[in-house]
Protein backbone atom coordinates (compact mmCIF):
# COMPACT_ATOMS: atom_id res chain seq x y z
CA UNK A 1 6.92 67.37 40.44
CA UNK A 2 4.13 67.30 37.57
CA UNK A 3 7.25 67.02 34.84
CA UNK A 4 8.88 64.72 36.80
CA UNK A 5 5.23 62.92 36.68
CA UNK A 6 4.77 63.44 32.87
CA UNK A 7 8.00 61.89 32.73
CA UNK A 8 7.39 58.92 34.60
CA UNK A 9 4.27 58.72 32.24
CA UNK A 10 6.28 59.03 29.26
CA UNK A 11 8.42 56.38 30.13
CA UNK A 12 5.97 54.14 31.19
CA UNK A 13 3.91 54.44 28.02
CA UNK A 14 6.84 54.00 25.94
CA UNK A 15 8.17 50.32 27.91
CA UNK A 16 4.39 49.04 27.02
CA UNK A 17 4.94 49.89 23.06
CA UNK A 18 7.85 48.52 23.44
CA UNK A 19 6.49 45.33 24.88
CA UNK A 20 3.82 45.43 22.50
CA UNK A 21 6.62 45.37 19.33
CA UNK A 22 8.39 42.91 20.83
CA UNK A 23 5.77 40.97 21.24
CA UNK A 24 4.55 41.25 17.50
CA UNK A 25 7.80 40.57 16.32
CA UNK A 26 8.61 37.36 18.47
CA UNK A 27 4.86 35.91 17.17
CA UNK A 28 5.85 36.91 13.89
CA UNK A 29 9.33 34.90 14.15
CA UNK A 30 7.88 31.94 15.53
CA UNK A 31 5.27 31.96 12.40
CA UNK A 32 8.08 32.10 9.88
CA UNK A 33 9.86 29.18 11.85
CA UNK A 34 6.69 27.13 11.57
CA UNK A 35 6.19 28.10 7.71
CA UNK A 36 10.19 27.18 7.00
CA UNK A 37 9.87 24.12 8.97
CA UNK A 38 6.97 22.68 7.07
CA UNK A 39 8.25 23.77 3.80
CA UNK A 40 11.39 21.80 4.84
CA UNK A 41 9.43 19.12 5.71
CA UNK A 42 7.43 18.71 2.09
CA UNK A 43 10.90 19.32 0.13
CA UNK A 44 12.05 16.80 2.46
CA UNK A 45 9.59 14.02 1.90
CA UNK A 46 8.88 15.14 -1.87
CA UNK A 47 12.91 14.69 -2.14
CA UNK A 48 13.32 11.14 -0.52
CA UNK A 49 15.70 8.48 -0.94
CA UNK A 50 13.78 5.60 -3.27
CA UNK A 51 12.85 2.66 -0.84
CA UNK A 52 14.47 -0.74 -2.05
CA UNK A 53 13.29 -4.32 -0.95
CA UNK A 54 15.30 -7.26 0.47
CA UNK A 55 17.32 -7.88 -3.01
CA UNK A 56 17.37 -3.90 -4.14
CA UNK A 57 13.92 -4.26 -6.27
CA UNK A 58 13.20 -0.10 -6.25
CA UNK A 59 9.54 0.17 -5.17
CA UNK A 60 7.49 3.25 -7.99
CA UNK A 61 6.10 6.19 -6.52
CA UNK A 62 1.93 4.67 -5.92
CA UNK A 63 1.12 7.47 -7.43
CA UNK A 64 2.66 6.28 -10.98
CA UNK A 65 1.79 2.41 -9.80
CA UNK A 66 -0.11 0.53 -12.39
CA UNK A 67 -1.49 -1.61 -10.08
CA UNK A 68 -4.85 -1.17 -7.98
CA UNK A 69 -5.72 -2.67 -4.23
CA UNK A 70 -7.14 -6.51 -5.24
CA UNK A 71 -10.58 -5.33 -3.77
CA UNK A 72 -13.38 -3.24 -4.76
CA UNK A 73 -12.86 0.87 -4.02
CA UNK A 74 -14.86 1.83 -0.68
CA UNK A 75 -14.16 -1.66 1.00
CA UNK A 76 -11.05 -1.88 3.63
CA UNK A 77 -8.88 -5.41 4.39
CA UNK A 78 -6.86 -5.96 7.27
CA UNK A 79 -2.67 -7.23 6.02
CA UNK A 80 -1.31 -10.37 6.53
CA UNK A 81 2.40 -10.81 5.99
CA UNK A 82 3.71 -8.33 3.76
CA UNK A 83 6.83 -8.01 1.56
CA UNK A 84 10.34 -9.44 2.86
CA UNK A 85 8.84 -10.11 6.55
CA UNK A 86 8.67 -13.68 7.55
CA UNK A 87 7.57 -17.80 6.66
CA UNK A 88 7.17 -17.99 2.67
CA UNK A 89 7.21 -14.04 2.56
CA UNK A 90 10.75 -14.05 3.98
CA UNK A 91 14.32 -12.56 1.77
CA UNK A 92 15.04 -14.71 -0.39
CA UNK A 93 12.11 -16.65 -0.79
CA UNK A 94 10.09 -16.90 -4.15
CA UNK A 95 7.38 -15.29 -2.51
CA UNK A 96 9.39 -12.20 -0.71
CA UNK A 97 7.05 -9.91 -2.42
CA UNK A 98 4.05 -11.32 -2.03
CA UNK A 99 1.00 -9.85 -0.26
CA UNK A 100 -1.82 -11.50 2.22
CA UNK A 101 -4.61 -9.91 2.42
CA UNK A 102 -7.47 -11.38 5.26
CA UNK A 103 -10.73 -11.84 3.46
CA UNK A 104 -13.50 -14.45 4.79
CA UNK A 105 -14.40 -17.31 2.59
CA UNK A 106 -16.43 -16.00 -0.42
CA UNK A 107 -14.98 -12.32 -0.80
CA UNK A 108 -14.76 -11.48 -4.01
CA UNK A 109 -11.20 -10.66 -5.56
CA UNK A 110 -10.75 -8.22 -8.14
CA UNK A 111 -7.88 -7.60 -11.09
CA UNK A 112 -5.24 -5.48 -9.71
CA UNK A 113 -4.40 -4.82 -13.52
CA UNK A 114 -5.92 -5.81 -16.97
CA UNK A 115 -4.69 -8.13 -19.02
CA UNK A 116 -5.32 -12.33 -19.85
CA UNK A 117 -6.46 -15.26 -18.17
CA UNK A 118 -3.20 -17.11 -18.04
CA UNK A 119 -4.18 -20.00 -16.02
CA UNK A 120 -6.62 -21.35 -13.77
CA UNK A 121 -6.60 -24.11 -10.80
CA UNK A 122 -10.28 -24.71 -9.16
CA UNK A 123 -10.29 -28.60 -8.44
CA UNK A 124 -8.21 -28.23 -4.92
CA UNK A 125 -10.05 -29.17 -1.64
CA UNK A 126 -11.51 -25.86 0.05
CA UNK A 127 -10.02 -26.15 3.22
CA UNK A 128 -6.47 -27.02 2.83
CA UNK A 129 -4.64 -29.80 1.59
CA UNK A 130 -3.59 -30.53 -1.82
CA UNK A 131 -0.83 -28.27 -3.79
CA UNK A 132 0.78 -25.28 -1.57
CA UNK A 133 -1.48 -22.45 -3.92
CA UNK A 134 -4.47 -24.56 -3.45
CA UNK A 135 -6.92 -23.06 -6.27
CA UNK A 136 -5.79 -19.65 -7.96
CA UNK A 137 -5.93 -17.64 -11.12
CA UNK A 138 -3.00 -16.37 -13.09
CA UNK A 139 -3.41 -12.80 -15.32
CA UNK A 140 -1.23 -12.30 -18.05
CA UNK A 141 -0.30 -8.37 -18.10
CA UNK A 142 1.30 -8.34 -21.80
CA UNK A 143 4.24 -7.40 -20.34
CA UNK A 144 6.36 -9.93 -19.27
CA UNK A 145 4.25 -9.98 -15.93
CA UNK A 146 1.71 -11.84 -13.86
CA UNK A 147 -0.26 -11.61 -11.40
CA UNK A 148 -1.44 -14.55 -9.46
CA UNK A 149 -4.07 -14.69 -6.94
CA UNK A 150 -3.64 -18.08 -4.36
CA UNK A 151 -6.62 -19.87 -2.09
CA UNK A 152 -9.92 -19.55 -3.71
CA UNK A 153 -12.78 -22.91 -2.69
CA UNK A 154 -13.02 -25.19 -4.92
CA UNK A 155 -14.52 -23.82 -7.99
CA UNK A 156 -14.31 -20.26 -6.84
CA UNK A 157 -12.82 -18.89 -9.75
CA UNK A 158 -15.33 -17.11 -12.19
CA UNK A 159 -12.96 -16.54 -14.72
CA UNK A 160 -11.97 -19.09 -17.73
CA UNK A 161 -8.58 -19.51 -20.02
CA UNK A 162 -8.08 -16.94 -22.48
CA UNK A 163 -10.49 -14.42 -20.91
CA UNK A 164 -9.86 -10.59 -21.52
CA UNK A 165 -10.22 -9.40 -18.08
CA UNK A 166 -10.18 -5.74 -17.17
CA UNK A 167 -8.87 -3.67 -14.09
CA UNK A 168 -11.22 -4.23 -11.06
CA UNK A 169 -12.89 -6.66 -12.79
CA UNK A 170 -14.17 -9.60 -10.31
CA UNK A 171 -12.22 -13.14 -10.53
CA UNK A 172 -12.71 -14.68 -7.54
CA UNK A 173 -13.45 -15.28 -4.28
CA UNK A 174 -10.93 -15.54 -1.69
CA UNK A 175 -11.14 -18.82 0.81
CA UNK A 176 -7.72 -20.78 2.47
CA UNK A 177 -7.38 -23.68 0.35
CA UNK A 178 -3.64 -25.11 -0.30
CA UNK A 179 -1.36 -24.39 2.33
CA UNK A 180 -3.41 -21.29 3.22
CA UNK A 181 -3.62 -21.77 7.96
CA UNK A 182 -6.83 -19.31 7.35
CA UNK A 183 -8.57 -17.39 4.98
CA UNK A 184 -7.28 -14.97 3.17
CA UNK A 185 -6.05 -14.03 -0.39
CA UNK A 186 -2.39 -14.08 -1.48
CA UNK A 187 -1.29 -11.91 -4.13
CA UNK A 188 2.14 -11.34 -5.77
CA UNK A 189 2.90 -10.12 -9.24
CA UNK A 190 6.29 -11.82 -10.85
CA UNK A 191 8.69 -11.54 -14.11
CA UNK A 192 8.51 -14.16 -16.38
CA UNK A 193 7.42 -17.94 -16.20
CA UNK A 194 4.83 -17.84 -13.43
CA UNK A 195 5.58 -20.99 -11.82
CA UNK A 196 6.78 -21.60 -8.74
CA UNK A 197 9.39 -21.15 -7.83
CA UNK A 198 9.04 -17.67 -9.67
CA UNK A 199 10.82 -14.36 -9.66
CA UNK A 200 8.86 -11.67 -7.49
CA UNK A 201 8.43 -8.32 -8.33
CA UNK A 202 8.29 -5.30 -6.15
CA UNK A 203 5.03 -3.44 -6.67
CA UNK A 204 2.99 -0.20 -4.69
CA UNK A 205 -0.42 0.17 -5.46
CA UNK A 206 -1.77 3.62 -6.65
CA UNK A 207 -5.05 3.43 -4.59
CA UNK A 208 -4.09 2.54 -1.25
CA UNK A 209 -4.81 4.53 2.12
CA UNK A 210 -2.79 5.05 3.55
CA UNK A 211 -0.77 5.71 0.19
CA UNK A 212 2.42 3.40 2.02
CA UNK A 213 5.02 2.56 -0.78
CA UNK A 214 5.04 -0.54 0.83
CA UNK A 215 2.12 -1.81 2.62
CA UNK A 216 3.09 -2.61 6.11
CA UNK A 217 2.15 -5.77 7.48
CA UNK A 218 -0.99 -6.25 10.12
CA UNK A 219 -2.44 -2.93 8.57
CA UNK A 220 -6.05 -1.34 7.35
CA UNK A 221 -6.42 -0.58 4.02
CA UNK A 222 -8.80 0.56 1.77
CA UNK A 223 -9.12 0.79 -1.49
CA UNK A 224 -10.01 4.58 -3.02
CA UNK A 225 -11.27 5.01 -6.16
CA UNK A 226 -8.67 4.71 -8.83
C-alpha cells in the first residue's frame, strides 16, 4: 500500500509540472504572437501604398512635408472642408485641395512656408460680399508655388508687396469676408499662375497631430513645434 501511495504521489507531482510547463510555454507562445503581430503591423504601415487625391496628386510622407500647420505651434483649430470633399472643395474643382480651417475673426495666420509677398487684397467688405476670396495674401515659394490665404477683414493683412516673409511668420488675421458663410481661413497651395481658376496642389503638413497625410475634414489639430 505505501508504494502504491508513493506512486500515486509520484504521479500526481509529475501532472502539476507538467501543468506548470505547459502553462509557461502557452504564455510564452501567446507573447511571441503578440511581438510578430505588432512587428507585422509597423512593417505594414511603414510599407503602405502612397495615398493619391481625386486626380492622382501623390500626397509626401508629413514627415518630409515642407509645409507647416497655418497657425502658431501649441494652438489647436477645428477643420472645415478638407481636400476633394464637397461645395468649392469638391473633384474637380480649382479648389479640390484646399483647406478650411475655423478661426474667429482676428486670429492671426501664419506662413505655412517662406518665401515672397506675391500679392495682397485688403479693400473687401469684412463680412461678405464683394469678390469670392474676399481679402487674402498670396506667398511666392520660389518654386513655381503659392500659397494663398482667403477671408481676412478689411485691412487685416500685415504684410506688404515684395516682403521677405519667413516660415511661421504672422500675415494675417483670419475673418469671413468674400464668399466666406463664417469665419474661418482658407488655405491651398497651387502650381503656377495663382489666379483663379488655379491648379491645386496636394500637400501634408509636417507638424500636424494627428500626423494624418491628409487632414480629415471636421477634425482637431494642433500645430507641434516644427
Amino acid at each position: 500500500m505505501r508504494r502504491c501511495s508513493f506512486i500515486y504521489r509520484l504521479d500526481h507531482k509529475s501532472v502539476k509540472h507538467m501543468k506548470i510547463f505547459l502553462f509557461s510555454k502557452v504564455l510564452f507562445g501567446v507573447v511571441l504572437i503578440g511581438l510578430l503581430v505588432g512587428c507585422s503591423q509597423a512593417t505594414s504601415n511603414a510599407s503602405s501604398e502612397p495615398i493619391a487625391g481625386c486626380d492622382g496628386q501623390i500626397y509626401i510622407d508629413p514627415a518630409k512635408s515642407p509645409y507647416v500647420l497655418p497657425f502658431p505651434p501649441g494652438e489647436t483649430f477645428k477643420t472645415g472642408l478638407t481636400n476633394c470633399s464637397s461645395s468649392y472643395h469638391g473633384a474637380g474643382q480649382p479648389d479640390q485641395y484646399a483647406f478650411d480651417f475655423d478661426m474667429p475673426v482676428g486670429t492671426p495666420f501664419t506662413a505655412v512656408r517662406a518665401g515672397t509677398v506675391y500679392k495682397v487684397v485688403e479693400d473687401q467688405p469684412s463680412n461678405g460680399g464683394g469678390t469670392g476670396a474676399g481679402n487674402y495674401v498670396v506667398i511666392d515659394h520660389g518654386d513655381g508655388t503659392y500659397g494663398l490665404y482667403y477671408h481676412s477683414p478689411k485691412d487685416g493683412i500685415e504684410v506688404e508687396v515684395g516682403d521677405e516673409v519667413e516660415q511661421g511668420d504672422v500675415l494675417g488675421i483670419s475673418g469671413r469676408s468674400g464668399l466666406a458663410g463664417y469665419p474661418h481661413l482658407h488655405f491651398i497651395v497651387v502650381q503656377g499662375n495663382p489666379t483663379y481658376p488655379y491648379d491645386g496642389l496636394a500637400i501634408s503638413f509636417s507638424n500636424a497631430i494627428p500626423a494624418d497625410v491628409v487632414l480629415k475634414g471636421r477634425t482637431e489639430y494642433e500645430a507641434a513645434a516644427p
